[in-house]
C-alpha atoms as a PDB file:
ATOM      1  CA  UNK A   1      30.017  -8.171   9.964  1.00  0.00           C
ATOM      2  CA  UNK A   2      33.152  -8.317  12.396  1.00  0.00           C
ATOM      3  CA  UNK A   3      32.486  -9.630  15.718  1.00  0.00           C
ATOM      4  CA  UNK A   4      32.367  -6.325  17.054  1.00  0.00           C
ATOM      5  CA  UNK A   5      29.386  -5.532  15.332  1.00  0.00           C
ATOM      6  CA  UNK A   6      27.670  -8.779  16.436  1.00  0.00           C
ATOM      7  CA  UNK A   7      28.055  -7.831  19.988  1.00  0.00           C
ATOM      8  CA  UNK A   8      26.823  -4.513  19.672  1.00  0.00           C
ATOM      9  CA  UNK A   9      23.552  -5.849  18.012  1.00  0.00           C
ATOM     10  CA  UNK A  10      20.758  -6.140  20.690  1.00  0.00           C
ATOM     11  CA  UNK A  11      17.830  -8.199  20.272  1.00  0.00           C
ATOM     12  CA  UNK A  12      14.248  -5.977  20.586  1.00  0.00           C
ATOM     13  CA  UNK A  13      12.506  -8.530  21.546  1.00  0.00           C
ATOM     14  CA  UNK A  14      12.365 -12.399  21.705  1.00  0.00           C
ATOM     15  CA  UNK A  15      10.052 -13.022  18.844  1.00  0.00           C
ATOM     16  CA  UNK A  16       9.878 -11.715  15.258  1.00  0.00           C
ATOM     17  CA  UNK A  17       6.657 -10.453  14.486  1.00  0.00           C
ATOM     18  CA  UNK A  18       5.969 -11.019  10.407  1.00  0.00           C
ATOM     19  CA  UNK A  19       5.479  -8.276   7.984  1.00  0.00           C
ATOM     20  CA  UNK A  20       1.120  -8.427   7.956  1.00  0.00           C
ATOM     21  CA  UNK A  21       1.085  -8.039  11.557  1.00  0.00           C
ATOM     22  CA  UNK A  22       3.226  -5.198  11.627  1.00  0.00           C
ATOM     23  CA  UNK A  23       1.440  -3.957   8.794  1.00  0.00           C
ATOM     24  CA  UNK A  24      -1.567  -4.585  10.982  1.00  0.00           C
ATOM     25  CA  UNK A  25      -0.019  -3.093  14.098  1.00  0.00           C
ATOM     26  CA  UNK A  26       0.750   0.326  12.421  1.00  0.00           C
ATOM     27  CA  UNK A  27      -2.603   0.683  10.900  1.00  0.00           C
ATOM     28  CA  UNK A  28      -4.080   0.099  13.724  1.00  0.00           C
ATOM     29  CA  UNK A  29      -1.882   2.750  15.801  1.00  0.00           C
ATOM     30  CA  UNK A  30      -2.148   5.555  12.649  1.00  0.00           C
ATOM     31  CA  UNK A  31      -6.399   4.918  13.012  1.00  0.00           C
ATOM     32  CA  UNK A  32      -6.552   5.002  16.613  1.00  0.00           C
ATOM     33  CA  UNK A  33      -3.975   8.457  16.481  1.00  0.00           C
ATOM     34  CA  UNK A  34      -6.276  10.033  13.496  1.00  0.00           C
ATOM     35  CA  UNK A  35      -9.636   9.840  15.450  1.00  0.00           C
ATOM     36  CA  UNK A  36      -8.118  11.570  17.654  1.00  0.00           C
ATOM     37  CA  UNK A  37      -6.426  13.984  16.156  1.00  0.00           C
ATOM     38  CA  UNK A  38     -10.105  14.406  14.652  1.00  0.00           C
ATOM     39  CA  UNK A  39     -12.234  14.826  18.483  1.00  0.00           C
ATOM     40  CA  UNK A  40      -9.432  17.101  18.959  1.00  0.00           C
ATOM     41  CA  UNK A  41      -9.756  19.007  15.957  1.00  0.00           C
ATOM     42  CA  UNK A  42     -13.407  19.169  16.328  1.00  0.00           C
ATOM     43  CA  UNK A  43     -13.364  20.521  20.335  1.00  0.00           C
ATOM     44  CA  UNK A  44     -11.128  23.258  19.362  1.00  0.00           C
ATOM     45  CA  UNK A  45     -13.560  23.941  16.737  1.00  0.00           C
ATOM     46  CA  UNK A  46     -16.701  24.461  18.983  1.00  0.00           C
ATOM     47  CA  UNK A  47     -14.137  26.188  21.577  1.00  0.00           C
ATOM     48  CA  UNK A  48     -13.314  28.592  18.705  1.00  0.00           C
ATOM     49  CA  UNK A  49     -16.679  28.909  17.323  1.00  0.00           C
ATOM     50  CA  UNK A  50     -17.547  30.119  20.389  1.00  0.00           C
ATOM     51  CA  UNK A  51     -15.424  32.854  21.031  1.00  0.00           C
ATOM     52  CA  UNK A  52     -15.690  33.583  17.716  1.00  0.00           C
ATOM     53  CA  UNK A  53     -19.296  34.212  18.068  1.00  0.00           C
ATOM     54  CA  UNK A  54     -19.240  36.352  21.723  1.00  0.00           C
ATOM     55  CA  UNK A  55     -16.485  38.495  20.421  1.00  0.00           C
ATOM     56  CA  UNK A  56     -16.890  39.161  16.802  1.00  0.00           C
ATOM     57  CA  UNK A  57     -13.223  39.221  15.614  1.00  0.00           C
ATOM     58  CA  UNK A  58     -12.553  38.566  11.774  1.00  0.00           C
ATOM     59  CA  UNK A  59      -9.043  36.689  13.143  1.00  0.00           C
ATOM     60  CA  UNK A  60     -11.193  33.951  15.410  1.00  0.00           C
ATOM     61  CA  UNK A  61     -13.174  33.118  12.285  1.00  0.00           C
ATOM     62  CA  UNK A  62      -9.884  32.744  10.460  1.00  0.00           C
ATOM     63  CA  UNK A  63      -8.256  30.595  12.669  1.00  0.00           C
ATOM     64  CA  UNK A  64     -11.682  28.586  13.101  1.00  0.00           C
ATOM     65  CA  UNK A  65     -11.791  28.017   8.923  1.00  0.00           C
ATOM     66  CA  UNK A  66      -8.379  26.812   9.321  1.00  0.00           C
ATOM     67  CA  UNK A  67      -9.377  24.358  12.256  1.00  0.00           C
ATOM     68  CA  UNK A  68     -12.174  22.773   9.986  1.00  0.00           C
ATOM     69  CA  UNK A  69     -10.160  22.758   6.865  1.00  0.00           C
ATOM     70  CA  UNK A  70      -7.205  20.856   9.062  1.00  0.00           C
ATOM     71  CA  UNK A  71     -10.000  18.732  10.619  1.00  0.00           C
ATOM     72  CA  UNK A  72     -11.208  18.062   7.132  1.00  0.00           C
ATOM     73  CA  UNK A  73      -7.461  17.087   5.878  1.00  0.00           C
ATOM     74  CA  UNK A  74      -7.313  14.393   8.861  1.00  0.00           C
ATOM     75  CA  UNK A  75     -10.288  13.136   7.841  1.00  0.00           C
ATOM     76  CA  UNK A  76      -9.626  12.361   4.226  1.00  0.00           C
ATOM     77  CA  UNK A  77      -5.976  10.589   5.779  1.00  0.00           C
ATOM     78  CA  UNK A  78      -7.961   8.497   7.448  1.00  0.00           C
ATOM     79  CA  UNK A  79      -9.967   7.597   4.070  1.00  0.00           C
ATOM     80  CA  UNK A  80      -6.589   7.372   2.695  1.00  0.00           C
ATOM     81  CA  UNK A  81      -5.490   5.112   5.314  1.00  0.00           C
ATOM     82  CA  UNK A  82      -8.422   2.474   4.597  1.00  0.00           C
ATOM     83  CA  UNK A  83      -7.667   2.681   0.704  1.00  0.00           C
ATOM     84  CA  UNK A  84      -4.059   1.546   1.579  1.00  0.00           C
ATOM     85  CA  UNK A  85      -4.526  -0.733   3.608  1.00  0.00           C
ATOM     86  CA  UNK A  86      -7.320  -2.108   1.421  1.00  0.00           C
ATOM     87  CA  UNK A  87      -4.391  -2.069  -1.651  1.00  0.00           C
ATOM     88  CA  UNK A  88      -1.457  -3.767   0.741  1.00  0.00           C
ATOM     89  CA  UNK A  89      -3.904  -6.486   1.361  1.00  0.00           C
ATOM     90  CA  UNK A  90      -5.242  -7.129  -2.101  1.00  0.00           C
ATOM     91  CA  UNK A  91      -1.091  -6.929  -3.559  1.00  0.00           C
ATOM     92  CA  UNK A  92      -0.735  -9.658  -0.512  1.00  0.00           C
ATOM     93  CA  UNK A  93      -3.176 -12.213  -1.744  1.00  0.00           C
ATOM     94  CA  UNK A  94      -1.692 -11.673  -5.376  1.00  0.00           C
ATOM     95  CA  UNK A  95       0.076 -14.453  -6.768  1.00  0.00           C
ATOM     96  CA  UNK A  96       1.606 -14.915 -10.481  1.00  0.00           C
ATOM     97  CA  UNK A  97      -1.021 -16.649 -12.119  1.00  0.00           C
ATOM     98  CA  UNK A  98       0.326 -16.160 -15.659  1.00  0.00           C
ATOM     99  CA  UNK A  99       3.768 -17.844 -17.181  1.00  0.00           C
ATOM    100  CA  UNK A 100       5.559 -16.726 -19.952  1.00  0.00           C
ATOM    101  CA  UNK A 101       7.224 -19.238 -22.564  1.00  0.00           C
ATOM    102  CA  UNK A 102       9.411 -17.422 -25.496  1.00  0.00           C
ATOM    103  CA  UNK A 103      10.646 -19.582 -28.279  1.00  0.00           C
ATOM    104  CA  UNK A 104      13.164 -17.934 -30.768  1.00  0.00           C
ATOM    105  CA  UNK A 105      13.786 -19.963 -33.648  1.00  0.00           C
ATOM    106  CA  UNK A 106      17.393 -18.573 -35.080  1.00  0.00           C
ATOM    107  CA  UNK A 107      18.034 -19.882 -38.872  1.00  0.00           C
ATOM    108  CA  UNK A 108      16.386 -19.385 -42.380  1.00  0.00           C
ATOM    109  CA  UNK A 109      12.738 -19.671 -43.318  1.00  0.00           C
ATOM    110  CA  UNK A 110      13.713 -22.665 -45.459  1.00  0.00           C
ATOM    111  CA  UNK A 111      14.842 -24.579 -41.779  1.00  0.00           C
ATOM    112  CA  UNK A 112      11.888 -23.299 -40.337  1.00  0.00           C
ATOM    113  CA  UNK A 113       9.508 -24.902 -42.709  1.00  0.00           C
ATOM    114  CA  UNK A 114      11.458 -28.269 -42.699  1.00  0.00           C
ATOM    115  CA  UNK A 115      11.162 -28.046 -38.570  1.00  0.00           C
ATOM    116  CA  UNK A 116       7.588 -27.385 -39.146  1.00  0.00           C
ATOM    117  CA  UNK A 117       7.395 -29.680 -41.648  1.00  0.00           C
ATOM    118  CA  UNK A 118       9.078 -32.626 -39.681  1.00  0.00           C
ATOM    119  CA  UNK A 119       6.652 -31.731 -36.508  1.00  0.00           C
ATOM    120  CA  UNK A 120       3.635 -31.827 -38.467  1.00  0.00           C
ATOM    121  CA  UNK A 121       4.696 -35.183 -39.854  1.00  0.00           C
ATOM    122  CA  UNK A 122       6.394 -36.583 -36.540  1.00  0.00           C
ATOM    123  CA  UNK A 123       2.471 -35.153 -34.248  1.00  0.00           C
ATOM    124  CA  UNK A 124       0.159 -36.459 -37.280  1.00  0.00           C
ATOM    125  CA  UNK A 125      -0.776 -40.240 -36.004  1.00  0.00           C
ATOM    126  CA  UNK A 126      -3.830 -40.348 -38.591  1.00  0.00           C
ATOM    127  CA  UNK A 127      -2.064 -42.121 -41.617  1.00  0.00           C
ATOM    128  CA  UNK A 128      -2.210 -40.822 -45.371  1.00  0.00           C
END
């Protein structure tokens, strides 16, 4: 970065908020927007219903089947929206609890038995 860039580089706020909260933060927001969306959803379905109902017309039931079937889709987000949040958490609170150790042995099977050979002898403490 040139000192240019550094000056054009304006701080958001004073304090940097870690990656959980944020996580935290935007679930939040996405649940609170998705109920709504929901009450909304369903309104406009009882508003629809109705007029649906006084007047008879096949295009007020169509539009009503595709307010409940968007209505439905929101709803199944916001299922969606638990399950990730659910995941994110339980990938946070992972930690590598395995470790891997490779040996290669490179030579002949004839050095491989005398190595073996000479640790067997070298480990054994019980004398023969």
């Amino acid at each position: 970065m040139t000192d240019n860039d550094m000056n054009n580089i304006v701080p958001v706020s004073g304090e940097i908020i870690p990656e959980n909260k944020d996580i935290q933060k935007d679930y939040e927001y996405t649940r609170a927007n998705l109920y709504s969306l929901i009450e909304k959803g369903q309104e406009a379905i009882n508003g629809i219903m109705e007029l649906a109902g006084e007047g008879g017309s096949p295009r007020a039931y169509e539009v009503a089947g595709q307010l409940i079937k968007s209505v439905a889709d929101t709803t199944d987000k916001l299922a969606d929206l638990q399950k990730k949040i659910k995941d994110l958490e339980e990938d946070g609170n992972k930690t590598p609890n395995s470790v891997t150790n490779n040996a290669v042995f490179v030579g002949s099977t004839s050095e491989l038995q005398k190595m073996l050979k000479q640790g067997f002898l070298n480990n054994n403490t019980d004398p023969k």
